[in-house]
Protein backbone atom coordinates (compact mmCIF):
# COMPACT_ATOMS: atom_id res chain seq x y z
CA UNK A 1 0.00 0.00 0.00
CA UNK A 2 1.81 3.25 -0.68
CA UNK A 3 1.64 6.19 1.90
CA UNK A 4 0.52 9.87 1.63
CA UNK A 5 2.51 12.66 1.11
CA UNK A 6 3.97 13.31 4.62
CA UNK A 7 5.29 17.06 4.56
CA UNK A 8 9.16 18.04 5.44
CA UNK A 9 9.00 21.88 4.65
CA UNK A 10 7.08 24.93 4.07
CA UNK A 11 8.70 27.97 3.11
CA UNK A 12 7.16 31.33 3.81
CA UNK A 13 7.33 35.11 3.64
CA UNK A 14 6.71 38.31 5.06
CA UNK A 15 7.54 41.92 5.30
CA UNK A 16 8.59 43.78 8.21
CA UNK A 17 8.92 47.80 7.98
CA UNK A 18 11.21 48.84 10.77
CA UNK A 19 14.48 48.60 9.12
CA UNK A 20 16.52 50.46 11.36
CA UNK A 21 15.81 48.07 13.96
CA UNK A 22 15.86 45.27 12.12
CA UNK A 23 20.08 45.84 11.72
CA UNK A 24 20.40 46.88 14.84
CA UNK A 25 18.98 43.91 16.41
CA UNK A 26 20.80 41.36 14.14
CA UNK A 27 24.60 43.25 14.96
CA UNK A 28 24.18 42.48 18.36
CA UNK A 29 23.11 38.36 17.46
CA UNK A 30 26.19 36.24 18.02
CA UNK A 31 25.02 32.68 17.40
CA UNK A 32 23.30 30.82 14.60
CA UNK A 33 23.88 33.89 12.07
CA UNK A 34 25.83 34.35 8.74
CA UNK A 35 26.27 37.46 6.83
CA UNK A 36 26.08 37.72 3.06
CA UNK A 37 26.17 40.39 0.75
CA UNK A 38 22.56 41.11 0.79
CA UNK A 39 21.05 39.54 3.71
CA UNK A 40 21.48 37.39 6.53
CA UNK A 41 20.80 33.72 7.38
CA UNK A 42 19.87 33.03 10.78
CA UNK A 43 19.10 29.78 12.15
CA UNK A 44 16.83 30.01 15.56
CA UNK A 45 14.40 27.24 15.94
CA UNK A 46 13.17 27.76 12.56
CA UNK A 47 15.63 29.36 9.44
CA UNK A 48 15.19 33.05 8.51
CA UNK A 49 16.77 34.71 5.50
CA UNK A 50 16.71 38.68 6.18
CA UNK A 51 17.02 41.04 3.68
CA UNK A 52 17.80 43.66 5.56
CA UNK A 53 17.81 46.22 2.53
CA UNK A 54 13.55 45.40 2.30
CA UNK A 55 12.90 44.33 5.07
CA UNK A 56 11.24 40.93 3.63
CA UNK A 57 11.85 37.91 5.80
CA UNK A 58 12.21 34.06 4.28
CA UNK A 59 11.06 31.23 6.66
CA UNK A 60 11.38 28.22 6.48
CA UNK A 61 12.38 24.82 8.69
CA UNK A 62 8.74 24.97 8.75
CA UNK A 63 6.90 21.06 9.55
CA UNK A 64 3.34 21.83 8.67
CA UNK A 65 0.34 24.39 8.23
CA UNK A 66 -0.13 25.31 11.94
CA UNK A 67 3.85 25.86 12.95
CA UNK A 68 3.42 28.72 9.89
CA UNK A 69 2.00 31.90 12.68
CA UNK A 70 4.84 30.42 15.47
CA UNK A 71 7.53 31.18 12.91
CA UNK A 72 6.34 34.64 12.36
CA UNK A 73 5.84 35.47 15.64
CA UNK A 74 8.87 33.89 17.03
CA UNK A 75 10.68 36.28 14.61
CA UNK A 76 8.92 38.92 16.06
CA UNK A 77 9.53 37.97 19.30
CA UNK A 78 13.16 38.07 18.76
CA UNK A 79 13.34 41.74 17.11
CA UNK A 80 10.62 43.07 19.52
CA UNK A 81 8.33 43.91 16.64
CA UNK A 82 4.61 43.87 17.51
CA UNK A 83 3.34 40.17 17.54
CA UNK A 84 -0.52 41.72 17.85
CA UNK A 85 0.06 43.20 13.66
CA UNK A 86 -1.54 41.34 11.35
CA UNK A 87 1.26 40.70 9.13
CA UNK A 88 0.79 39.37 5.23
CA UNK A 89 2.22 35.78 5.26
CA UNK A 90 2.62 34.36 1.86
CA UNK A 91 3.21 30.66 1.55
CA UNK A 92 6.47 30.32 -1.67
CA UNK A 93 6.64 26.57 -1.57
CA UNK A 94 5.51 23.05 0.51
CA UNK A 95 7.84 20.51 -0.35
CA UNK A 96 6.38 16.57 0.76
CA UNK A 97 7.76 12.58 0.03
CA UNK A 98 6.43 9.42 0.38
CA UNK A 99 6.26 6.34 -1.54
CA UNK A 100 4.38 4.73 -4.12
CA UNK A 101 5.53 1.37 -2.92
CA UNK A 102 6.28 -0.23 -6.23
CA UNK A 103 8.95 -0.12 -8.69
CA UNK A 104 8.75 1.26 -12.09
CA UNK A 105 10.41 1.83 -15.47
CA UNK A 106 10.86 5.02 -16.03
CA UNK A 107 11.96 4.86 -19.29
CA UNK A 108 8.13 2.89 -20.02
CA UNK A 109 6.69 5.67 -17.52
CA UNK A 110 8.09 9.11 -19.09
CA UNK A 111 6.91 7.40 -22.74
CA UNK A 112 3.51 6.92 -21.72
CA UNK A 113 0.89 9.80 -23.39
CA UNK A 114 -0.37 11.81 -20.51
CA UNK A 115 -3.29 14.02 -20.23
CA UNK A 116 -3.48 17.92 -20.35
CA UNK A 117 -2.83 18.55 -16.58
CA UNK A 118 1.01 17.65 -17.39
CA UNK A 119 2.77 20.18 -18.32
CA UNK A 120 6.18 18.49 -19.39
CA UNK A 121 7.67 15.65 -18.65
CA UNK A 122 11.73 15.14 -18.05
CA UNK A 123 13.74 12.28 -17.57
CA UNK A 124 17.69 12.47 -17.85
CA UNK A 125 18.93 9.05 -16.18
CA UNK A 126 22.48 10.07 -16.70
CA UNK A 127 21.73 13.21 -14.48
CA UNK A 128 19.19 12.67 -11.81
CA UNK A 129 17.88 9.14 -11.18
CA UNK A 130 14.38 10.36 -11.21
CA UNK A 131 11.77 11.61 -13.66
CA UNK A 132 10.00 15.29 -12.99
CA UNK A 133 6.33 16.04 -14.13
CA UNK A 134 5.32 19.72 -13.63
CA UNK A 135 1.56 19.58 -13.22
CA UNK A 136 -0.17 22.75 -13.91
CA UNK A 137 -1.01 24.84 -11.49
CA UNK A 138 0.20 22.57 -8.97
CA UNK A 139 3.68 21.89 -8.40
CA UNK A 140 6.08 19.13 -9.74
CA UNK A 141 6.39 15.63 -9.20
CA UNK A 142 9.77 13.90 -8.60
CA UNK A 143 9.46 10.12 -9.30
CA UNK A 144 12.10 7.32 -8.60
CA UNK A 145 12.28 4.28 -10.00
CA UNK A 146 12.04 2.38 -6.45
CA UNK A 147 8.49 4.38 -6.44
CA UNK A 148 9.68 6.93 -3.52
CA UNK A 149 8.71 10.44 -4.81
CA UNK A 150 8.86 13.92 -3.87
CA UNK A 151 6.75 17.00 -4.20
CA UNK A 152 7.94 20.46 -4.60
CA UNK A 153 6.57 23.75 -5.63
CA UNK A 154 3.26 23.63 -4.17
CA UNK A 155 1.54 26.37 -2.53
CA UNK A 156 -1.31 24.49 -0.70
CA UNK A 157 -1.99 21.08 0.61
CA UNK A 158 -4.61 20.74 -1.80
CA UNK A 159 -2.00 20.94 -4.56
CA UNK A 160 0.08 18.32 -2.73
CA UNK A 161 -2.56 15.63 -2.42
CA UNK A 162 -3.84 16.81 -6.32
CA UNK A 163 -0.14 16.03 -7.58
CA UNK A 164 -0.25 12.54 -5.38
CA UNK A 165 -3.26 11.37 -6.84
CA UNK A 166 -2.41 12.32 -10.49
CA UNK A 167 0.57 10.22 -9.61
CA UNK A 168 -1.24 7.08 -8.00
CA UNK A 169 -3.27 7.27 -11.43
CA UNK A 170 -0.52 7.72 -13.86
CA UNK A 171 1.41 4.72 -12.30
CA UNK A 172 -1.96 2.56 -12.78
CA UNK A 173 -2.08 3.27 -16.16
CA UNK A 174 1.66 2.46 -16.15
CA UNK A 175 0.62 -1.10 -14.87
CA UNK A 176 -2.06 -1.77 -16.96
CA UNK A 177 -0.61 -0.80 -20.04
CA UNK A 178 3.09 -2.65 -19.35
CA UNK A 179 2.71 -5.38 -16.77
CA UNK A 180 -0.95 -6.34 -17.15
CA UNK A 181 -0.66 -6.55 -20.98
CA UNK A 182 -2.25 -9.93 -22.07
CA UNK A 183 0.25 -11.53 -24.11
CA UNK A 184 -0.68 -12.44 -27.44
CA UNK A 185 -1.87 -16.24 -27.77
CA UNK A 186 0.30 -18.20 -30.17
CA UNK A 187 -1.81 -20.66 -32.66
CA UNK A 188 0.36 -23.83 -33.61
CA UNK A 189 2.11 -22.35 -36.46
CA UNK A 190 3.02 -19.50 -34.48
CA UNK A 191 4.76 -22.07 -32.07
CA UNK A 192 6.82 -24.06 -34.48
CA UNK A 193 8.11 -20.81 -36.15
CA UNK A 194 9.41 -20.41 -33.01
CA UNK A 195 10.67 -23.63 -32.21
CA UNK A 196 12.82 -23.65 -36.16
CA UNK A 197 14.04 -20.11 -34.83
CA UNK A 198 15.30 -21.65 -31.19
């Protein structure tokens, strides 16, 4: 039986105004911060990418839906902004896995016909031991031959269990079109044209 999409990250953002305190705060941070060009990374129960120039705020390090308000306002907690602001938060990406629990040919799989809700389909063995179909409006799915996949660029967990069960169906057809295939029934002629050829 293969298992639902568990998720492993969400990646948000948000927009804080107070610059000036913003880099004043983060000079005096010691621990679990590295300074780039731009912005900063900053790794504090969850992982925040400041740009300080903007004032927009990556999170991620994010588990699921409801840890999403405890990243912002553990951010906020530790640059004494106001935590009672409603604050935009715009979810970029969920990324999920789990398995399909069979094995497949991917070179069968990416030749298959599919239907108008995949967008492209790319398969490079001698790159990435994995196939990716970009569903539209939906994200992409990353699919291994050992049937593990992965799901990335999803913005709700409606699109992550849409992209799951395109793949559950795709893989079915996969099956019934390569491994279910009746083989053709050979008449006696049939069989001692084969027998002169062994």
């Amino acid at each position: 039986m293969d298992s639902v999409p568990i998720i492993c990250n969400i990646k948000v953002h948000f927009h804080v105004r107070s610059r000036k305190k913003l880099i004043k705060k983060l000079k005096k941070i010691t621990e679990g911060i590295t300074w780039y060009h731009n912005y900063v990374m900053l790794r504090n129960r969850f992982i925040y990418t400041i740009f300080w120039n903007s004032g927009f705020i990556n999170a991620t390090g994010i588990k699921c839906k409801s840890h999403i308000k405890k990243a912002v306002k553990h951010f906020m907690h530790l640059f004494h902004f106001s935590r009672k602001k409603k604050r935009k938060i715009i979810i970029d990406n969920i990324t999920a896995s789990g398995n399909y629990n069979c094995n497949i040919n991917l070179r069968q799989f990416t030749s298959m016909s599919f239907d108008k809700h995949v967008m492209s389909i790319k398969w490079n063995r001698c790159f990435f031991p994995a196939c990716f179909l970009r569903v539209y409006k939906h994200g992409t799915l990353t699919l291994f031959s050992t049937g593990k996949y992965n799901i990335i660029g999803s913005r709700t967990e409606e699109s992550v269990n849409v992209i799951y069960k395109l793949g559950k169906t795709l893989i079915q057809e996969w099956i019934t079109a390569y491994i279910q295939k009746p083989q053709p029934i050979m008449n006696k002629d049939m069989k001692a044209a084969l027998i002169v050829a062994l």
